[in-house]
Protein backbone atom coordinates (compact mmCIF):
# COMPACT_ATOMS: atom_id res chain seq x y z
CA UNK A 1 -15.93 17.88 -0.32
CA UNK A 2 -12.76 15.45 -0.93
CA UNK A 3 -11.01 14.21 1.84
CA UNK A 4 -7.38 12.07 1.04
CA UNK A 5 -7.92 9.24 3.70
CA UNK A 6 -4.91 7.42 1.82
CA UNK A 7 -1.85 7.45 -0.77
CA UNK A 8 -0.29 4.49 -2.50
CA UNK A 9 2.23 4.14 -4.82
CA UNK A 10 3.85 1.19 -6.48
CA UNK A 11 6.88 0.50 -8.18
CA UNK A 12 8.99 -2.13 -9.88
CA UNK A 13 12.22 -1.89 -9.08
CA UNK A 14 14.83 -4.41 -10.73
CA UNK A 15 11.81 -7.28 -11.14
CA UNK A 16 10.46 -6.34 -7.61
CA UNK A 17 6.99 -5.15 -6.90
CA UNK A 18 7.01 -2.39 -3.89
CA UNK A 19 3.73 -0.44 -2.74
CA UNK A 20 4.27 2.29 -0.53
CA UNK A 21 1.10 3.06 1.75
CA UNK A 22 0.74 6.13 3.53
CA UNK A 23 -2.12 6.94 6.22
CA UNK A 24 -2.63 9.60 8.69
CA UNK A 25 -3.41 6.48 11.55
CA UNK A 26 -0.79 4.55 10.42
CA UNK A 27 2.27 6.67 8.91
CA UNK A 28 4.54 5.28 6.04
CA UNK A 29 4.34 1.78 5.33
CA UNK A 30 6.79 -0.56 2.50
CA UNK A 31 5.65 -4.21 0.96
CA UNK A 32 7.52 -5.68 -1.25
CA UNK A 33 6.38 -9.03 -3.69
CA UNK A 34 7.44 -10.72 -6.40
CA UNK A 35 4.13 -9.77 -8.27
CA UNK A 36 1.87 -6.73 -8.52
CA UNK A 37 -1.02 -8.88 -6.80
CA UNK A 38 1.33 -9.86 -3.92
CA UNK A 39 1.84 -6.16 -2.98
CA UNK A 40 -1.92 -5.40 -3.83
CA UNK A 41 -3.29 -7.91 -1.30
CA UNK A 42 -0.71 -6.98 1.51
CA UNK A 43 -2.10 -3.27 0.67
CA UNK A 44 -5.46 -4.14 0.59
CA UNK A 45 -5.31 -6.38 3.81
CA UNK A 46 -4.06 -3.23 5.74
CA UNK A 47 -6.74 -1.03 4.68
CA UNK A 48 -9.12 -3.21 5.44
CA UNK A 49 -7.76 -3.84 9.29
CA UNK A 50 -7.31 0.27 9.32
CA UNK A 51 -10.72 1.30 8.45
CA UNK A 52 -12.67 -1.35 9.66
């Protein structure tokens, strides 16, 4: 059985890297970067405090 503990999608928009995060805990969340691995670690860093 699958269960959908997360969704994220990202974007560049007009040179601008934006991940959208959304969790059941923690509702709709937007980071924005300059680069792809900006937004990825701000993701990544909120997952981690979530689910920990």
């Amino acid at each position: 059985m699958q269960e959908t503990i997360c969704n994220i999608e990202f974007e560049n928009e007009d040179g601008e890297f934006v991940a959208k995060l959304r969790t059941e805990m923690g509702g709709l969340r937007e980071y924005t970067g300059r680069t792809f691995e900006e937004v990825l670690n701000f993701v990544m860093l909120e997952l981690e405090e979530e689910f920990a």
